[in-house]
Protein backbone atom coordinates (compact mmCIF):
# COMPACT_ATOMS: atom_id res chain seq x y z
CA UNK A 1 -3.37 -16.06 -17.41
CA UNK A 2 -6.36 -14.45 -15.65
CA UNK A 3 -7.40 -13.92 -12.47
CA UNK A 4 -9.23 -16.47 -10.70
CA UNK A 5 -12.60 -17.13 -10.16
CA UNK A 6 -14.59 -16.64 -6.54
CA UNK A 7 -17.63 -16.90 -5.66
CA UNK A 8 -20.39 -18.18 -3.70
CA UNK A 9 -22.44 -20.77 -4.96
CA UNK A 10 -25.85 -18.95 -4.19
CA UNK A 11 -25.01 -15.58 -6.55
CA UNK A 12 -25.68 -16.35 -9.98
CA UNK A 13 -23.56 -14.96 -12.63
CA UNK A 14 -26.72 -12.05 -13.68
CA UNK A 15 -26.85 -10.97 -9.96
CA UNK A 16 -23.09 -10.61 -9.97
CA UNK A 17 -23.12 -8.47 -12.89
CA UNK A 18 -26.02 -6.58 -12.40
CA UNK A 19 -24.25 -5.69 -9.52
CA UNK A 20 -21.18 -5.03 -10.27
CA UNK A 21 -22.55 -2.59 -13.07
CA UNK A 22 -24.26 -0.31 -9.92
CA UNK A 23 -21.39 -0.24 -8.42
CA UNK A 24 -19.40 2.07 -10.69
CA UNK A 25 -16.10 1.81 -12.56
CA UNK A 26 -13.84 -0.94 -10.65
CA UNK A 27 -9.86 -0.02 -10.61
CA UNK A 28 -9.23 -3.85 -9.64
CA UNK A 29 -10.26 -6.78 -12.04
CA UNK A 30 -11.51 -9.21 -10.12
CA UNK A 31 -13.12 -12.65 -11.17
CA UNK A 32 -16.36 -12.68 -9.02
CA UNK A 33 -18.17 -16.16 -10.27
CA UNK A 34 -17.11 -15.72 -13.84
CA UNK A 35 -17.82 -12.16 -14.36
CA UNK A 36 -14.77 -9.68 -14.13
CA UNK A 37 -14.74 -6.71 -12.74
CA UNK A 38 -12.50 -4.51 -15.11
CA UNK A 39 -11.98 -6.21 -17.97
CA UNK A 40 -10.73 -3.70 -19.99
CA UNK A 41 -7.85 -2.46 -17.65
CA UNK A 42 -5.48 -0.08 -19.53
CA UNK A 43 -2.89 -2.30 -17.18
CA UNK A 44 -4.40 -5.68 -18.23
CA UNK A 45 -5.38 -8.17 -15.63
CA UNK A 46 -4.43 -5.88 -12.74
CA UNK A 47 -3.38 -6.56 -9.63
CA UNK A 48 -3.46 -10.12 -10.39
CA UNK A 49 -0.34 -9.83 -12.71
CA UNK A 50 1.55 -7.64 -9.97
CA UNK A 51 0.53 -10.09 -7.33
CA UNK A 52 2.12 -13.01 -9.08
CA UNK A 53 5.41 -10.80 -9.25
CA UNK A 54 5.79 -10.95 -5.54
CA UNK A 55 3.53 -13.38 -3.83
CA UNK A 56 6.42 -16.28 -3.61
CA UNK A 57 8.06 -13.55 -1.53
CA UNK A 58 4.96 -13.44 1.58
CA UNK A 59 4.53 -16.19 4.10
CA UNK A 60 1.78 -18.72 1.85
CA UNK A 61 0.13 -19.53 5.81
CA UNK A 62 -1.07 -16.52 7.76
CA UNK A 63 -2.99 -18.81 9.87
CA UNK A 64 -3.12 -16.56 13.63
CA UNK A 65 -1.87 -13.57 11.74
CA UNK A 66 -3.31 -10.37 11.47
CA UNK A 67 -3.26 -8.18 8.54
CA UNK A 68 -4.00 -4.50 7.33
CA UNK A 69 -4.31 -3.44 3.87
CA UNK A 70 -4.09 0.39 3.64
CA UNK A 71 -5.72 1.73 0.84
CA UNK A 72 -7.67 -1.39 -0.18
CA UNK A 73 -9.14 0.12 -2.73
CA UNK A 74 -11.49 -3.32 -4.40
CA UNK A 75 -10.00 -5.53 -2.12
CA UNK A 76 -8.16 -7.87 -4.04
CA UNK A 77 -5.27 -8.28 -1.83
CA UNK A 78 -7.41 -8.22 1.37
CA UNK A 79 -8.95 -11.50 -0.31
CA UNK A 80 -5.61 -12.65 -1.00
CA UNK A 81 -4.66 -12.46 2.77
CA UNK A 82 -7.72 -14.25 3.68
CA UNK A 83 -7.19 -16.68 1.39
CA UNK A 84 -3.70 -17.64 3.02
CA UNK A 85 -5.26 -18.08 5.98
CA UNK A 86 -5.13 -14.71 7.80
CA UNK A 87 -7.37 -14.72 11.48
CA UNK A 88 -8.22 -11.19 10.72
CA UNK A 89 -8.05 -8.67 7.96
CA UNK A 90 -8.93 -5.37 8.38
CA UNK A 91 -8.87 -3.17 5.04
CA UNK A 92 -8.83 0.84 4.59
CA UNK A 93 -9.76 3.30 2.19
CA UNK A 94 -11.20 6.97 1.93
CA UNK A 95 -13.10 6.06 -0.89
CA UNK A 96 -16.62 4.94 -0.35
CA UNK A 97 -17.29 3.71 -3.76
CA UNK A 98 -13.91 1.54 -3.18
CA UNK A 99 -15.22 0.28 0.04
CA UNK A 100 -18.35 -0.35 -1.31
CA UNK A 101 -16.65 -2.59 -4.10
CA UNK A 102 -14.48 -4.24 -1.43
CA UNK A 103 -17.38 -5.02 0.88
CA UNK A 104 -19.27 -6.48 -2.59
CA UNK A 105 -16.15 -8.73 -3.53
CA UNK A 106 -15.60 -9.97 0.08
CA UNK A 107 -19.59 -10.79 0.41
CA UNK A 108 -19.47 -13.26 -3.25
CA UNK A 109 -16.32 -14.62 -1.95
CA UNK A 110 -17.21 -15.61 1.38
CA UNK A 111 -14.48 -14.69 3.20
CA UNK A 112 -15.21 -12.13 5.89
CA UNK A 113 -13.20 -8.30 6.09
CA UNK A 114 -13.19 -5.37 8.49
CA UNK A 115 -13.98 -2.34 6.02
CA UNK A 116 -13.30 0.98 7.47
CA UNK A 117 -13.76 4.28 5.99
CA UNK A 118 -10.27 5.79 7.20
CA UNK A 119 -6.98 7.70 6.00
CA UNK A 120 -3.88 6.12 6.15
CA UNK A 121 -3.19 10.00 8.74
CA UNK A 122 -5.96 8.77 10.70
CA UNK A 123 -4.13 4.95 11.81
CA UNK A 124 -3.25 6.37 15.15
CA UNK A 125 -7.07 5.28 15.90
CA UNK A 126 -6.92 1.93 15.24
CA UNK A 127 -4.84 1.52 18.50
CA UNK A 128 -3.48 -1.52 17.73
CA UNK A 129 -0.18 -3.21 15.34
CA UNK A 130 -0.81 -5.92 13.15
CA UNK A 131 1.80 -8.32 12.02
CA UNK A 132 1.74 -7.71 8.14
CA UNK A 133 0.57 -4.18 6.52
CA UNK A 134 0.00 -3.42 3.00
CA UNK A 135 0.60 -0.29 1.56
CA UNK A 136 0.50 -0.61 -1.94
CA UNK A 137 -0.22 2.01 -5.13
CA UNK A 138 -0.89 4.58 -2.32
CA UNK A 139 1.88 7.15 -1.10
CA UNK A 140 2.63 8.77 -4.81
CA UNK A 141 -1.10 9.73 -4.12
CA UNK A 142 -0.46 11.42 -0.82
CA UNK A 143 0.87 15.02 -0.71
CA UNK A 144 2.43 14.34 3.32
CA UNK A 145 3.82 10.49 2.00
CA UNK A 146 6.65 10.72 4.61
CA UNK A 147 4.60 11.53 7.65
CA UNK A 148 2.44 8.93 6.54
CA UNK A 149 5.11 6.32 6.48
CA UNK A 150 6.44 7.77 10.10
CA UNK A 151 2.90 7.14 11.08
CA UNK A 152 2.28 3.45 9.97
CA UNK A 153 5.75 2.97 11.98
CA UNK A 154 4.62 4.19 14.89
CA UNK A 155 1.40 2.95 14.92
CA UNK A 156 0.37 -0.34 13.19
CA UNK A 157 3.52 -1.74 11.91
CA UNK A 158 4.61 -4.52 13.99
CA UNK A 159 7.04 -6.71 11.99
CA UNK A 160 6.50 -7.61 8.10
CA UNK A 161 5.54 -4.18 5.80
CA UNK A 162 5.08 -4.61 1.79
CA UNK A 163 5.81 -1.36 0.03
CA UNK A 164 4.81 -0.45 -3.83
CA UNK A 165 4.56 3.08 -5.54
CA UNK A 166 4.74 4.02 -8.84
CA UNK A 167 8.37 4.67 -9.65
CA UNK A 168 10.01 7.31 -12.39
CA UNK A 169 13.42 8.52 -12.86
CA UNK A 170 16.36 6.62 -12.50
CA UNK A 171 17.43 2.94 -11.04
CA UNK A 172 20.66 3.81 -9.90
CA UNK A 173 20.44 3.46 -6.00
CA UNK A 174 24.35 4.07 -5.39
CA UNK A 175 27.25 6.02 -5.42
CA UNK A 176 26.10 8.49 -2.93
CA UNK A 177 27.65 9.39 0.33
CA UNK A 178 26.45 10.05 3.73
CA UNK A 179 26.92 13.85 4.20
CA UNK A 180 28.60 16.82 1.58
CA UNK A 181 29.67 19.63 2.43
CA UNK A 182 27.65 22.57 2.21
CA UNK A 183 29.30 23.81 -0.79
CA UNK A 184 28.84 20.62 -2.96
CA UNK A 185 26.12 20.86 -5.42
CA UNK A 186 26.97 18.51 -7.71
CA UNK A 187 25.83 15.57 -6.21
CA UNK A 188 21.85 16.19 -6.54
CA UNK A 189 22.51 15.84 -10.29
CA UNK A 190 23.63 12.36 -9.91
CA UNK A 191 22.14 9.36 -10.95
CA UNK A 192 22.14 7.63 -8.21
CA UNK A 193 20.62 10.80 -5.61
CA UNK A 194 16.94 10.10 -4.23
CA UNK A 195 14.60 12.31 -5.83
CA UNK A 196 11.08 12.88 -4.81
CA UNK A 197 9.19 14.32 -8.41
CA UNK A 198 6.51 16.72 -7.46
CA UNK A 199 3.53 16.71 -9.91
CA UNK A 200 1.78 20.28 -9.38
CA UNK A 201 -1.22 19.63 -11.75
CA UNK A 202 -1.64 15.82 -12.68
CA UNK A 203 -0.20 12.68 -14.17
CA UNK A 204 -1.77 10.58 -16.10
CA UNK A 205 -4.76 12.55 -16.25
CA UNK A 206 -5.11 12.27 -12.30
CA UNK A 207 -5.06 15.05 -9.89
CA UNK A 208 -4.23 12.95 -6.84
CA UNK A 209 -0.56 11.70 -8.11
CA UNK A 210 1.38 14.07 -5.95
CA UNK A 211 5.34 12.69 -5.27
CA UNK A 212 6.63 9.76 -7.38
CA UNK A 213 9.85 8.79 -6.34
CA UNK A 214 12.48 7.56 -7.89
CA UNK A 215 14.26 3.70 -7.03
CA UNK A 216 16.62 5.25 -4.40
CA UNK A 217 14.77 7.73 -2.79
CA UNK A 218 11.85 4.99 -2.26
CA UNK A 219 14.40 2.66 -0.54
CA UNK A 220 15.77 5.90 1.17
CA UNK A 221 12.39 6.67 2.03
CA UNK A 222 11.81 3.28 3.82
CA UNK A 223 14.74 3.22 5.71
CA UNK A 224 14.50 6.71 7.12
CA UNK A 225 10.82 5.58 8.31
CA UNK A 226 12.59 2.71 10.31
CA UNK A 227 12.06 -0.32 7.82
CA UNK A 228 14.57 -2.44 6.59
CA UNK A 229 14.23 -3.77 2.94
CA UNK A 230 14.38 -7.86 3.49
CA UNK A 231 13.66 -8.32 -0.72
CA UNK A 232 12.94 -6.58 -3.53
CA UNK A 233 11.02 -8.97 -5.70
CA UNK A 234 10.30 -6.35 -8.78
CA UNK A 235 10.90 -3.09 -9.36
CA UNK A 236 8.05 -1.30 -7.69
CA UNK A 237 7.64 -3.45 -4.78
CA UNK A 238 10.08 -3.85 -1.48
CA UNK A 239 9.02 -6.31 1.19
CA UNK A 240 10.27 -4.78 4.38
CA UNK A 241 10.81 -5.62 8.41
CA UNK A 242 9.81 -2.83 11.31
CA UNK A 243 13.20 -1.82 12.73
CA UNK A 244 14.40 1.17 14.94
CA UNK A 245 14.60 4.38 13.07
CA UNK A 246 18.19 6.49 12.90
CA UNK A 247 17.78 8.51 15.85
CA UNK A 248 17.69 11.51 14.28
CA UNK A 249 14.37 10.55 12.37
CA UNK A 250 12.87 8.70 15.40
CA UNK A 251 13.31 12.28 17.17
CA UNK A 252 11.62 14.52 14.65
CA UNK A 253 9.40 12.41 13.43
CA UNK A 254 7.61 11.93 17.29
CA UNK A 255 7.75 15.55 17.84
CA UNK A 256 5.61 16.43 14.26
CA UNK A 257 3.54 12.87 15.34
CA UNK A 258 2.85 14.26 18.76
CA UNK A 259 1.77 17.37 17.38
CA UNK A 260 -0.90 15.53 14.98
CA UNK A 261 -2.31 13.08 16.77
CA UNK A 262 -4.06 12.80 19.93
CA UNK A 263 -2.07 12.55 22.63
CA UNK A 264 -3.70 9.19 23.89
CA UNK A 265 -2.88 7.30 21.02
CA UNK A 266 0.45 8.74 21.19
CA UNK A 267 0.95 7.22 24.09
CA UNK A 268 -0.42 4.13 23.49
């Protein structure tokens, strides 16, 4: 099963791909009027085939809903939000090329998307929460991925949050305790302890894959930030709800927050 097809009925199939060739090498397959984007994936038909892993577990009408998508990168799932409806969808990326892939894809499908050029660090300017965020395929790529979690808490998050990184390591998210004493050592050799894997050169044969976590730190992760994992359709991906962080992350977190953004927002 591939993706489907969108377009507009004034692009013809040669403008599409003539276009699509200028703009680079796509990382999303998308069907724009016939022509896919990436048809080759080394994933196969991807995101489309992650999307149907999870989709069943997001509202199907966003109608009066707003939505970010951090880290956009082609904009499939932006699309997908607009499809269901969403009033407004505002997508992010550092990449230009991505952007200028996204902008391309949202132009043949008619369905209209706030591109900005931003990091997910930089959200604190947006000034403003939104009531479903994306975040998916980006914080294995980040070298600060808990700050940047603290900061899409604090800043955009307002109820629903879908999660997905890369995960390696093991799947066992339990048999672990609260607190050890300091003379137990043990217990970071266990299965079931949240590791964080730090790549010091590259994986994959990419530079920017910095921390890939494995199943229980991610969830650990998550709930330090202040999100509660609601389901957990597949393995990589955790559909989450904005709740009150332990106090002992809400209190360290704002002080390194306060420290890195400006003080406005912070306030805001």
């Amino acid at each position: 099963m591939r993706t489907e097809s969108i377009a507009k009925p004034q692009w013809t199939e040669e403008e599409i791909r003539n276009r699509v060739h200028k703009l680079g090498k796509w990382f999303h397959n998308l069907n724009l009027g016939g022509v896919e984007t990436a048809p080759n994936h080394f994933l196969g038909d991807y995101p489309a085939f992650k999307w149907r892993t999870f989709e069943r577990s997001l509202p199907a009408d966003l109608r009066g809903q707003t939505v970010l998508d951090v880290g956009c990168n082609a904009g499939f799932y932006s699309l997908e939000m607009k499809k269901r409806g969403a009033a407004r969808v505002m997508a992010i990326d550092t990449d230009e090329g991505y952007l200028a892939q996204a902008r391309f894809a949202s132009e043949v499908a008619d369905l209209p998307i706030e591109f900005r050029r931003m990091s997910v660090y930089e959200v604190a300017q947006l000034r403003e929460k939104f009531d479903l965020v994306l975040y998916l395929g980006v914080s294995y790529h980040l070298r600060h991925p808990l700050l940047a979690l603290d900061l899409l808490h604090e800043f955009v998050v307002r109820d629903l949050f879908v999660f997905q990184s890369l995960l390696r390591g093991s799947a066992v998210v339990d048999g672990i305790e609260s607190d050890y004493p300091f003379q137990e050592a043990a217990v970071f050799d266990q299965s079931g302890y949240p590791k964080l894997h730090f790549v010091e050169d590259r994986y994959a044969g990419d530079p920017t894959n910095w921390w890939i976590p494995n199943l229980a730190c991610a969830e650990a992760m998550l709930r330090s930030a202040g999100f509660q994992i609601s389901d957990h359709p597949e393995l990589e991906v955790f559909i989450c709800r904005r709740v009150e962080k332990p106090e002992w992350s809400r209190e360290e977190s704002a002080r390194l927050i306060e420290g890195l953004t400006p003080k406005e927002a912070f306030r805001s």
